[in-house]
Protein backbone atom coordinates (compact mmCIF):
# COMPACT_ATOMS: atom_id res chain seq x y z
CA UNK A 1 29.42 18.91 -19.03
CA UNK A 2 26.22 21.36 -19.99
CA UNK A 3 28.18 22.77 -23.12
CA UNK A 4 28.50 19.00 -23.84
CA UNK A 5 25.04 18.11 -23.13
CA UNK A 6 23.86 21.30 -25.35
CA UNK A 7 26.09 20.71 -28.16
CA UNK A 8 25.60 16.74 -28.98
CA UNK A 9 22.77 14.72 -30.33
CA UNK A 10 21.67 11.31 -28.63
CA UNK A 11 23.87 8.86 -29.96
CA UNK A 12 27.18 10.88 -29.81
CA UNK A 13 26.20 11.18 -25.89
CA UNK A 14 25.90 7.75 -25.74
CA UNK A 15 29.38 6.80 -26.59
CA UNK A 16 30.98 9.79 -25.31
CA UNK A 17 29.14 11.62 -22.62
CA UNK A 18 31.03 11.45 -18.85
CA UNK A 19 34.25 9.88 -19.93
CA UNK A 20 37.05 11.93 -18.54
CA UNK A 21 40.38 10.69 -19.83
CA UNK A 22 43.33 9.70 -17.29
CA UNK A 23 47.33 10.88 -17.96
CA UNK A 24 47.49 7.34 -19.50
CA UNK A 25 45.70 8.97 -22.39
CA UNK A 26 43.04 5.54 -22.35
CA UNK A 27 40.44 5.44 -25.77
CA UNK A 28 38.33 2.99 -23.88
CA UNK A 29 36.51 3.83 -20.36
CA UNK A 30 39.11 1.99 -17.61
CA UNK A 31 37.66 0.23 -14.64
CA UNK A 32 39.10 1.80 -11.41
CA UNK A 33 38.87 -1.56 -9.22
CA UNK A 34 39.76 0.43 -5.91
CA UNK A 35 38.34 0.53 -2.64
CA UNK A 36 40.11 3.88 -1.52
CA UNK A 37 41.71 7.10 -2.50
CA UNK A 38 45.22 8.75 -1.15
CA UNK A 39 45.18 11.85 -0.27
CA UNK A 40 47.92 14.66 -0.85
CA UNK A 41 48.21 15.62 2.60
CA UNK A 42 45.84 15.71 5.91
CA UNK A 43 43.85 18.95 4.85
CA UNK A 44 43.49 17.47 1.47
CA UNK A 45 41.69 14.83 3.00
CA UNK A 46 39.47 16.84 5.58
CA UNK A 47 37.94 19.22 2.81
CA UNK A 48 37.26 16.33 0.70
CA UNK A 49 35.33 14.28 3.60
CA UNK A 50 33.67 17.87 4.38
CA UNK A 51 32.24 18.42 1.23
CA UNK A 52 34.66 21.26 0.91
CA UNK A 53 36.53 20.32 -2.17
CA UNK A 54 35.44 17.76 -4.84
CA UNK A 55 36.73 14.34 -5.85
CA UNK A 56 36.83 10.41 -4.17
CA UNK A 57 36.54 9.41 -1.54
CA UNK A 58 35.80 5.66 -1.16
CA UNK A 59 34.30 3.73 -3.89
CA UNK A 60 30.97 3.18 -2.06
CA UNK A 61 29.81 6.76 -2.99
CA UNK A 62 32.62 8.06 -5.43
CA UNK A 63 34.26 5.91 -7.63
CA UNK A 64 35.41 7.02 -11.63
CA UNK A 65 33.31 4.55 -13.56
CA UNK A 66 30.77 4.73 -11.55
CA UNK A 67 30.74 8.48 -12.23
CA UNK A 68 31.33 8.34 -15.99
CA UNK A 69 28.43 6.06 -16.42
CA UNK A 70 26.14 8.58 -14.18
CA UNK A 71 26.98 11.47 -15.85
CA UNK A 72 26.43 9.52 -19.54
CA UNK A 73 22.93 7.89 -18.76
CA UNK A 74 22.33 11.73 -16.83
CA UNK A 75 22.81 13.46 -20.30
CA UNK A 76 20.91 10.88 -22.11
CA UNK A 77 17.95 11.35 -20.18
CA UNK A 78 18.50 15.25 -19.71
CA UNK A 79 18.58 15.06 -15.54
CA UNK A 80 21.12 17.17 -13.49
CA UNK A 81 22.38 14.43 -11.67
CA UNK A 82 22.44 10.57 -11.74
CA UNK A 83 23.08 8.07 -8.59
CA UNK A 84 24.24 4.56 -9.93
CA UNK A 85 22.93 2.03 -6.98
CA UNK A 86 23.57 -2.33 -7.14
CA UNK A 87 20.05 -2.82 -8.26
CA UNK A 88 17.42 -1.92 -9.97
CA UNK A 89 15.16 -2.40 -6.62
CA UNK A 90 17.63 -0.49 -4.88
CA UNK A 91 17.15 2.25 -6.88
CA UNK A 92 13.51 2.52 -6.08
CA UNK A 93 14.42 1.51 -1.98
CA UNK A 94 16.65 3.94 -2.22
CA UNK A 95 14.54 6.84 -3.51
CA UNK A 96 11.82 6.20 -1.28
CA UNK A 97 13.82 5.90 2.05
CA UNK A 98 15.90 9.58 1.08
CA UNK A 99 12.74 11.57 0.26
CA UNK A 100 9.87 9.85 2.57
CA UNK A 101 9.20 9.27 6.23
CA UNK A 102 6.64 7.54 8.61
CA UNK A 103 3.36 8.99 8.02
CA UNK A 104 4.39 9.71 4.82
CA UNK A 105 1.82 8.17 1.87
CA UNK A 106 3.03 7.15 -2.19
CA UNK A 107 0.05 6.90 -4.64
CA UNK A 108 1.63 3.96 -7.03
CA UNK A 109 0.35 2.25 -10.59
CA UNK A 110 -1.24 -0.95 -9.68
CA UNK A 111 0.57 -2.20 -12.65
CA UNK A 112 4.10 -2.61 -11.61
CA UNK A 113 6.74 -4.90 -10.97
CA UNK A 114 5.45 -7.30 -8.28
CA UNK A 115 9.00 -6.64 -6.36
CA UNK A 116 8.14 -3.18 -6.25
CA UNK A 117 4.56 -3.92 -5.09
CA UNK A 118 6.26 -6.03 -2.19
CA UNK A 119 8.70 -3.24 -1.37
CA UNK A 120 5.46 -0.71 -0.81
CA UNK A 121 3.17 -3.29 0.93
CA UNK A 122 5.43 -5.37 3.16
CA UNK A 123 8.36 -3.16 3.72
CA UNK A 124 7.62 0.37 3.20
CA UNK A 125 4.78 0.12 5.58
CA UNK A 126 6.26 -1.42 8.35
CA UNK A 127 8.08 2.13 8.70
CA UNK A 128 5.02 4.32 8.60
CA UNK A 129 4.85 4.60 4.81
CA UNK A 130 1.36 3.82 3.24
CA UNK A 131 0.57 3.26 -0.52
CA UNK A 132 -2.81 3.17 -2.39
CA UNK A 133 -2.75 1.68 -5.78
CA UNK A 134 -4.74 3.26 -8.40
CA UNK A 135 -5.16 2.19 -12.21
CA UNK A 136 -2.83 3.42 -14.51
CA UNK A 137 -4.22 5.19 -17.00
CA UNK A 138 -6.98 6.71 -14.88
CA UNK A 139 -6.15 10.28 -13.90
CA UNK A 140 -9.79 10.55 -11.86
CA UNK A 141 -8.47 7.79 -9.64
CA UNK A 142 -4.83 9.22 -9.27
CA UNK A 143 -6.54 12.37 -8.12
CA UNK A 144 -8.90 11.04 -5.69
CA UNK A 145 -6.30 8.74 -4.24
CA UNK A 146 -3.96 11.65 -3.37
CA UNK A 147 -4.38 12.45 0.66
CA UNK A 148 -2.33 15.88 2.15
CA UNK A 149 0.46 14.10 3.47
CA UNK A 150 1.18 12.09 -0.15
CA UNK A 151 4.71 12.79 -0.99
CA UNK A 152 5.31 10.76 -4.06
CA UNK A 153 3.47 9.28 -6.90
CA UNK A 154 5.43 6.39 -8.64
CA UNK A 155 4.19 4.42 -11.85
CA UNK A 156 5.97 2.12 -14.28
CA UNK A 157 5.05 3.06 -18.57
CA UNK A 158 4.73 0.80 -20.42
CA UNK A 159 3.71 -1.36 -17.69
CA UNK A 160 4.80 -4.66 -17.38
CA UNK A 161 3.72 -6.71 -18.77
CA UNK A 162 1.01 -5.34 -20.05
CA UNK A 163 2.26 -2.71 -21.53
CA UNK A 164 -0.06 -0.27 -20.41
CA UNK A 165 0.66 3.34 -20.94
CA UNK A 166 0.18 6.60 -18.67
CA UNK A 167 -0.01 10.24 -20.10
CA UNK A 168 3.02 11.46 -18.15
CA UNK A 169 2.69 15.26 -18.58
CA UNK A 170 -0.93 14.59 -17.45
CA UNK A 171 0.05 13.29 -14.26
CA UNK A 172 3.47 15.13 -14.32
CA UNK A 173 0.80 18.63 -13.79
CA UNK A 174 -1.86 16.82 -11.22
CA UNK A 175 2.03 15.89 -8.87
CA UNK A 176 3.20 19.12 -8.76
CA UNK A 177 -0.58 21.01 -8.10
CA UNK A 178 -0.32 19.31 -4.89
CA UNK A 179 3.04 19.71 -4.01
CA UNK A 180 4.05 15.91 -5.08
CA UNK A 181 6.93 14.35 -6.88
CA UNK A 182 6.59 12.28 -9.39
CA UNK A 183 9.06 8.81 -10.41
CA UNK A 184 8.68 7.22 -13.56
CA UNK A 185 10.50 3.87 -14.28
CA UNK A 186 11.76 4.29 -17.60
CA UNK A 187 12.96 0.55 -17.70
CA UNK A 188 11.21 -0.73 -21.06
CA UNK A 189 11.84 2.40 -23.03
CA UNK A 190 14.82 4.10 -21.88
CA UNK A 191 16.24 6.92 -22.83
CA UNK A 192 16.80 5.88 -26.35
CA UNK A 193 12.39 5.73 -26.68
CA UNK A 194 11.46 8.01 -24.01
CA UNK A 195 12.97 11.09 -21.82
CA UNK A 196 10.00 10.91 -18.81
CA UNK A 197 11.98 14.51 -17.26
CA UNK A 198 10.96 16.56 -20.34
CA UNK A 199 7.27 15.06 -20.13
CA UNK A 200 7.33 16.93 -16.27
CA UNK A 201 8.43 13.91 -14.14
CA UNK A 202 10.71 15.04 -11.38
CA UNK A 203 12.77 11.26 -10.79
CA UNK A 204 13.58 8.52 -13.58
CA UNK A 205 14.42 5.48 -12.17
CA UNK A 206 16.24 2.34 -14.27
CA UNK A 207 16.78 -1.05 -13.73
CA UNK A 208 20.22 -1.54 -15.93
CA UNK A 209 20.25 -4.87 -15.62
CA UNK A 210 17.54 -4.71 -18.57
CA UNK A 211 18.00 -2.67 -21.91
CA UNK A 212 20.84 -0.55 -20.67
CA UNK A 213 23.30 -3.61 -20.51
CA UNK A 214 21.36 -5.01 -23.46
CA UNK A 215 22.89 -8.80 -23.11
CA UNK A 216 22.18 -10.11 -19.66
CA UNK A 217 25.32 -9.61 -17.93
CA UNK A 218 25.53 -7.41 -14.87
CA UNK A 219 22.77 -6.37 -12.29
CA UNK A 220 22.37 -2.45 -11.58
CA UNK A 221 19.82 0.71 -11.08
CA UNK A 222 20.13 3.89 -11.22
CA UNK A 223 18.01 7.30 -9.69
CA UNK A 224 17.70 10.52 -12.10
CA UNK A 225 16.59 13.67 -11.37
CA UNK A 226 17.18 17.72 -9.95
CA UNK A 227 20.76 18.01 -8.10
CA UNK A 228 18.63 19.21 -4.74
CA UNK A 229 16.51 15.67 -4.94
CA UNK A 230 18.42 13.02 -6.52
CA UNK A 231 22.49 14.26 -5.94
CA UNK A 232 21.48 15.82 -2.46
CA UNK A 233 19.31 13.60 -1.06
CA UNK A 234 19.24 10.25 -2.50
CA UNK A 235 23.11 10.30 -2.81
CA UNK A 236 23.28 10.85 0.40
CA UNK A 237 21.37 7.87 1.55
CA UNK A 238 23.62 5.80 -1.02
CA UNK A 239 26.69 7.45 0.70
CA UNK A 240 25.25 6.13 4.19
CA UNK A 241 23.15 2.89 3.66
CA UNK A 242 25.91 1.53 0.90
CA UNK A 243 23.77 -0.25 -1.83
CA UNK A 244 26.10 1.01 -4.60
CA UNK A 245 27.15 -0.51 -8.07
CA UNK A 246 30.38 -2.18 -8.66
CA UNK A 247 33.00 -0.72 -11.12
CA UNK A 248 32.66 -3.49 -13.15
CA UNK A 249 29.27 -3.30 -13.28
CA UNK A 250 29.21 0.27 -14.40
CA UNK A 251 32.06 -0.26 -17.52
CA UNK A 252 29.53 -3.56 -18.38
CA UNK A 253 26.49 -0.57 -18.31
CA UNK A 254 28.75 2.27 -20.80
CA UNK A 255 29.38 -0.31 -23.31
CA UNK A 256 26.15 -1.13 -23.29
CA UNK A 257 24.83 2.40 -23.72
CA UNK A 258 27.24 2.68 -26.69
CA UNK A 259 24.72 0.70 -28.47
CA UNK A 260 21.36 1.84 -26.97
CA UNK A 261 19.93 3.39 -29.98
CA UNK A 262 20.61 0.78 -32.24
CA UNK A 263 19.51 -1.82 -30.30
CA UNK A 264 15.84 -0.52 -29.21
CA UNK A 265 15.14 -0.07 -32.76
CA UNK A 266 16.07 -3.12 -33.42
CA UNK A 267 14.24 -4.89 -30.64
CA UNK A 268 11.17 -2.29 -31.53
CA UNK A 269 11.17 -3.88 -34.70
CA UNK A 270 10.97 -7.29 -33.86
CA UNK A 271 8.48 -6.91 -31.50
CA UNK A 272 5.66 -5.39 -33.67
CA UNK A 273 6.43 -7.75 -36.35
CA UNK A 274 6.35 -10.72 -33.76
CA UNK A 275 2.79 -8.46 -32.06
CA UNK A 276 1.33 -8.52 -35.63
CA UNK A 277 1.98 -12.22 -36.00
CA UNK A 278 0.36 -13.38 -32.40
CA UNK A 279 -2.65 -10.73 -33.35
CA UNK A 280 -3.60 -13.06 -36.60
CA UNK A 281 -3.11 -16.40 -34.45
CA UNK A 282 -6.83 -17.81 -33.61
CA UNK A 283 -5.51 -19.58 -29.89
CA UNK A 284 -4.19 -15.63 -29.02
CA UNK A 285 -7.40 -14.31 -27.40
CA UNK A 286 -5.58 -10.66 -26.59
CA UNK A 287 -1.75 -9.11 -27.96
CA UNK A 288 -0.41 -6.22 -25.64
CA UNK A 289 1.66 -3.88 -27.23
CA UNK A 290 1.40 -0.29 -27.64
CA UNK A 291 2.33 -0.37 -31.32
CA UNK A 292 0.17 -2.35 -32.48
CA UNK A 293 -3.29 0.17 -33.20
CA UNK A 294 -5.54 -2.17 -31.71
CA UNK A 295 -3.79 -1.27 -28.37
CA UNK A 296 -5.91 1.15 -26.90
CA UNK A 297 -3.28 4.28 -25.71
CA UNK A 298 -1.51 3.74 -29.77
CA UNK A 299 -1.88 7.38 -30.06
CA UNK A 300 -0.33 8.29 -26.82
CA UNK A 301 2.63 6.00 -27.45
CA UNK A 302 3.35 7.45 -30.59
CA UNK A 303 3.34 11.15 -28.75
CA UNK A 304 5.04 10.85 -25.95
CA UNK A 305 7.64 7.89 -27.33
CA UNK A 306 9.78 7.51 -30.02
CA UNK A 307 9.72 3.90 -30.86
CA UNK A 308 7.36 1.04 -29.19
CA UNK A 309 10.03 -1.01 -27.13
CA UNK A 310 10.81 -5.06 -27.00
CA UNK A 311 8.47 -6.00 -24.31
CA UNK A 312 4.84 -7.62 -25.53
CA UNK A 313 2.38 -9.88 -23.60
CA UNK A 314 -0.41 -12.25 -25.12
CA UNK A 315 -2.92 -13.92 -23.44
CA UNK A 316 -4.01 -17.59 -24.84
CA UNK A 317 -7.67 -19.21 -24.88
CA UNK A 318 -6.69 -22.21 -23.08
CA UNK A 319 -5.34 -20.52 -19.71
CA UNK A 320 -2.34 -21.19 -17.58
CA UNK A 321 -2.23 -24.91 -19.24
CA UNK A 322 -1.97 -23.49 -22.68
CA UNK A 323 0.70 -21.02 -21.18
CA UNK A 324 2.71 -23.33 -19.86
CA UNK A 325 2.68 -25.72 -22.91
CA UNK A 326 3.70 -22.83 -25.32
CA UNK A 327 6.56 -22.37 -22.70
CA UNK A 328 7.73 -25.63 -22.37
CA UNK A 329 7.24 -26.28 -26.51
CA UNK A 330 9.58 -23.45 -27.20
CA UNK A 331 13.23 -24.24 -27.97
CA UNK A 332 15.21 -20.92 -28.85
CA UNK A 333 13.47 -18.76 -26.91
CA UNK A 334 14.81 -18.97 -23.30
CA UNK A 335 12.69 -19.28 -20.43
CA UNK A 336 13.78 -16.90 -18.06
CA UNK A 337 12.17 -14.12 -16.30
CA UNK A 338 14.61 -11.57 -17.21
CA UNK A 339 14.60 -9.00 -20.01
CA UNK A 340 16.27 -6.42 -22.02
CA UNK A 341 18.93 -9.24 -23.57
CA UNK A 342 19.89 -9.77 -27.27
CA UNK A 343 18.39 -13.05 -26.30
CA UNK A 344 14.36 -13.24 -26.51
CA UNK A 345 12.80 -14.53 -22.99
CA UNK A 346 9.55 -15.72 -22.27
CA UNK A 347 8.43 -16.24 -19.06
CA UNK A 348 4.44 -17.10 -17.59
CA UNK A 349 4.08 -13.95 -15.23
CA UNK A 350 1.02 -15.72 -12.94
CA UNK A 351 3.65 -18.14 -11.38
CA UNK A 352 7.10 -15.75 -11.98
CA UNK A 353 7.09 -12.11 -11.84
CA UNK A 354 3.95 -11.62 -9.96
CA UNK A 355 3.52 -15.15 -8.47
CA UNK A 356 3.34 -13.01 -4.66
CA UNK A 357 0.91 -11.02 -5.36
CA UNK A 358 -2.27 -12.42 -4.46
CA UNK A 359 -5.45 -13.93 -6.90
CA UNK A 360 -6.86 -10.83 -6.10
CA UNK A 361 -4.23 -8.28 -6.49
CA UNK A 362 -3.27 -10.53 -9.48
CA UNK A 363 -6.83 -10.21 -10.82
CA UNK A 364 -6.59 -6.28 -10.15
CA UNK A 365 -3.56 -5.67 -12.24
CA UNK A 366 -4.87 -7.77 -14.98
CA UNK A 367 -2.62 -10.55 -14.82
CA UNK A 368 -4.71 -13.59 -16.08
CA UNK A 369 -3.67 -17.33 -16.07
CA UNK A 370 -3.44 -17.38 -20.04
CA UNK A 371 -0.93 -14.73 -19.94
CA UNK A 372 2.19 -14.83 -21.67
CA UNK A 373 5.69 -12.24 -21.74
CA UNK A 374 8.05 -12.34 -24.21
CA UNK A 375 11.37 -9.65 -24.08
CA UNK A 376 11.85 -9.66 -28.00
CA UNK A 377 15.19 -10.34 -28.48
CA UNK A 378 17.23 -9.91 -32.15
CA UNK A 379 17.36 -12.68 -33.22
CA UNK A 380 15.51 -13.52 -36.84
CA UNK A 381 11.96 -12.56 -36.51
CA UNK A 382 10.73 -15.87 -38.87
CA UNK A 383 12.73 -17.76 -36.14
CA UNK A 384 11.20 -16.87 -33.30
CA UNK A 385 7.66 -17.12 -35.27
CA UNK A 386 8.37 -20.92 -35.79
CA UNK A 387 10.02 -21.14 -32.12
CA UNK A 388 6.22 -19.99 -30.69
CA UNK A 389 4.24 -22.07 -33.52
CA UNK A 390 5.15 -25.00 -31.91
CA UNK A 391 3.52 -24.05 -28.49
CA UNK A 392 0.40 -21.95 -30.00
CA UNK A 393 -0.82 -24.75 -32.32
C-alpha cells in the first residue's frame, strides 16, 4: 500500500487506492453483505481473535468494503490508518471517548457544528470531560485557553457556516508544544481541497455523508490519523462500542470518491460565481466565502487550500423575516439542512443547524437572524441566480 501511495497522484488514488481484487477477478469494488467470517480450523480462529494473525473477524470492526474504502480515503488524505464509523458524529464521539478521560479538558473552535457543540457541552461533560471554546482564528486565545491537563484541541476550517478559516500549521505547532493533539474536520474541503495531516494536524475527521458521497445518499464518518492513535486506539473503541459503517454504505462512499476531484471543482466554481453575485446584491448586507477577496483570511485559503469549496453563507438586511422569505421564495434550490449533494441546499442556520445553541452562544459564534447557507450544488449557475432573485428582491 506505501509503494502505492508513493507512486500515484490524487485522482488515480481515488479510483483505485484499497481495492484488493477477489478470485472472482471483480472490476468494480463488491459489497461483502456478511455478518461473520469462517475460519479454517480452531487455531485459525484463536490467532485471528488474538491479534496474532491478520484478517476478519466480524463485520462490526473488519469487514472488506469497509476496509477498501479506509485504506482509499487514508491515501487520499496521506494518514497511516483510517477507521470508517456510521456517522459523521460518531466519528468525533468516537475519537474523543478512545483518547480522553474524566478530568480530561478539549480546547474547541466556537465555530462548529452545533451537534458537535452539544456532544462537548451536554455529553462529554457529564463524564468528566470539560471544553472551553475559543475563537477561531485567534491563536492568543487558543493559547491562553490551554490548561495542563488539555488533551485535545478540535476545530472545524472552513467553519460552518461561516466559513471562517484557521492557520492549521499555526495551531498544528502551539498542540504539539504542549503535548496536545490536534483534530481537524476536513468536511467542507476534503481531501480533494485540503490534506489538514501535512499542515501538522495529528487526526482528520469526515462526515461522508457530505462531499465524499457527493449526492445525498448514505450517512457515514470516518477518523484519520498515526496507526498508534487512530488504528490502535480509536479502532479499538469502534471494535468495542460498535458504531461502525455498513457495507453498503462504504461501496455508496468509493464511488463517490471516484469523482471527488471533479466534483469540488465543480462545486468551487459555482460557489464563487454564485458569492460574487450575492456580493453585488444591495438586500445582502455580508457574503462569507473564503474566495471571494473581501473575505478576510483570502490569502490563507489560497495557501493552505487548493480550491475554495461549495459551502457560502450571506446575511440579509431584513433579518430572520427576510431569511425565511428568500427560503420559502426559492423553488429549485431544496430546503434541507444537509450538504455536500449535486443538489444545492439552503437552509436558515438560526432555527436548523444551530437552533440549540443558545441567543448567546448563537450570538458568540456569529450566527445572526439574517443569516443564510447555501451547499452550492451543480446545477447551472444562471439557474440558481434566478432561483435566489426571487427571495432577495
Amino acid at each position: 500500500m506505501s509503494d502505492f501511495k508513493d507512486d500515484y497522484n490524487f485522482d488515480t488514488l481515488a479510483v483505485r487506492a484499497g481495492q484488493s481484487r477477489t478470485a472472482e477477478g471483480e472490476h468494480s469494488e463488491p459489497i461483502f453483505t456478511t455478518s461473520s467470517y469462517v475460519f479454517a480450523s480452531a487455531a485459525e480462529a484463536a490467532a485471528r481473535f488474538s491479534g496474532e494473525q491478520p484478517g476478519n473477524i466480524y463485520s462490526r470492526f473488519t469487514n472488506p468494503t469497509v476496509r477498501t474504502f479506509e485504506q482509499r480515503l487514508a491515501a487520499l488524505e496521506g494518514a497511516e490508518s483510517c477507521v470508517a464509523t456510521a456517522s459523521g458524529m460518531s466519528a468525533i464521539l468516537s475519537t474523543c471517548l478512545s483518547l480522553l478521560k474524566s478530568g480530561d479538558h478539549i480546547v474547541s473552535s466556537r465555530s462548529i457544528f452545533g451537534s458537535t457543540t452539544m456532544l462537548f457541552t451536554n455529553y462529554l461533560a457529564r463524564l468528566g470531560i470539560e471544553t472551553s471554546f475559543v475563537e477561531l482564528e485567534n491563536i492568543q486565545a487558543w493559547a491562553a485557553a490551554i490548561r495542563p491537563e488539555t488533551r485535545l484541541m478540535f476545530l472545524e476550517t472552513p467553519s460552518n457556516p461561516l466559513t471562517e478559516l484557521a492557520d492549521i500549521q499555526q495551531l498544528a505547532d502551539l498542540a504539539h508544544q504542549n503535548d496536545i493533539l490536534l483534530a481537524v474536520d476536513n468536511c467542507f474541503c476534503t481531501p480533494a481541497l485540503q490534506q489538514p495531516i501535512k499542515h501538522g494536524a495529528d487526526i482528520v475527521i469526515h462526515s461522508a455523508t457530505k462531499f465524499l458521497d457527493g449526492q445525498g445518499r448514505c450517512v457515514g464518518g470516518a477518523v484519520l490519523g498515526r496507526k498508534d492513535i487512530v488504528g490502535e486506539q480509536v479502532f479499538g473503541f469502534l471494535r468495542t462500542a460498535g458504531p461502525a459503517m455498513s457495507p453498503f454504505n462504504a461501496w455508496v462512499f468509493l464511488k463517490g470518491l471516484e469523482t471527488l476531484s471533479l466534483r469540488m471543482k465543480a462545486h468551487s466554481a459555482n460557489a464563487l460565481a454564485l458569492a460574487q453575485w450575492l456580493e453585488d446584491q444591495t438586500e445582502v448586507k455580508q457574503v462569507y466565502y473564503p474566495g471571494l477577496e473581501s473575505h478576510g483570511q483570502h490569502q490563507l485559503a489560497k495557501r493552505q487550500q487548493t480550491g475554495f469549496g461549495g459551502l457560502l453563507s450571506f446575511e440579509l438586511r431584513g433579518g430572520k423575516d427576510a431569511g425565511w422569505k428568500l427560503i420559502d421564495a426559492t423553488r429549485l434550490i431544496s430546503i434541507t439542512a444537509n450538504l455536500g449533494d449535486t443538489k444545492s441546499t439552503i437552509t436558515h442556520p438560526a432555527t436548523t443547524t444551530h437552533n440549540r445553541l443558545t441567543p448567546e452562544q448563537r450570538q458568540q459564534a456569529g450566527i445572526a437572524d439574517g443569516l443564510i447557507r447555501i451547499a452550492v450544488g451543480l446545477e447551472d449557475i444562471e439557474d440558481l441566480k434566478a432561483d435566489l432573485s426571487r427571495g432577495i428582491r
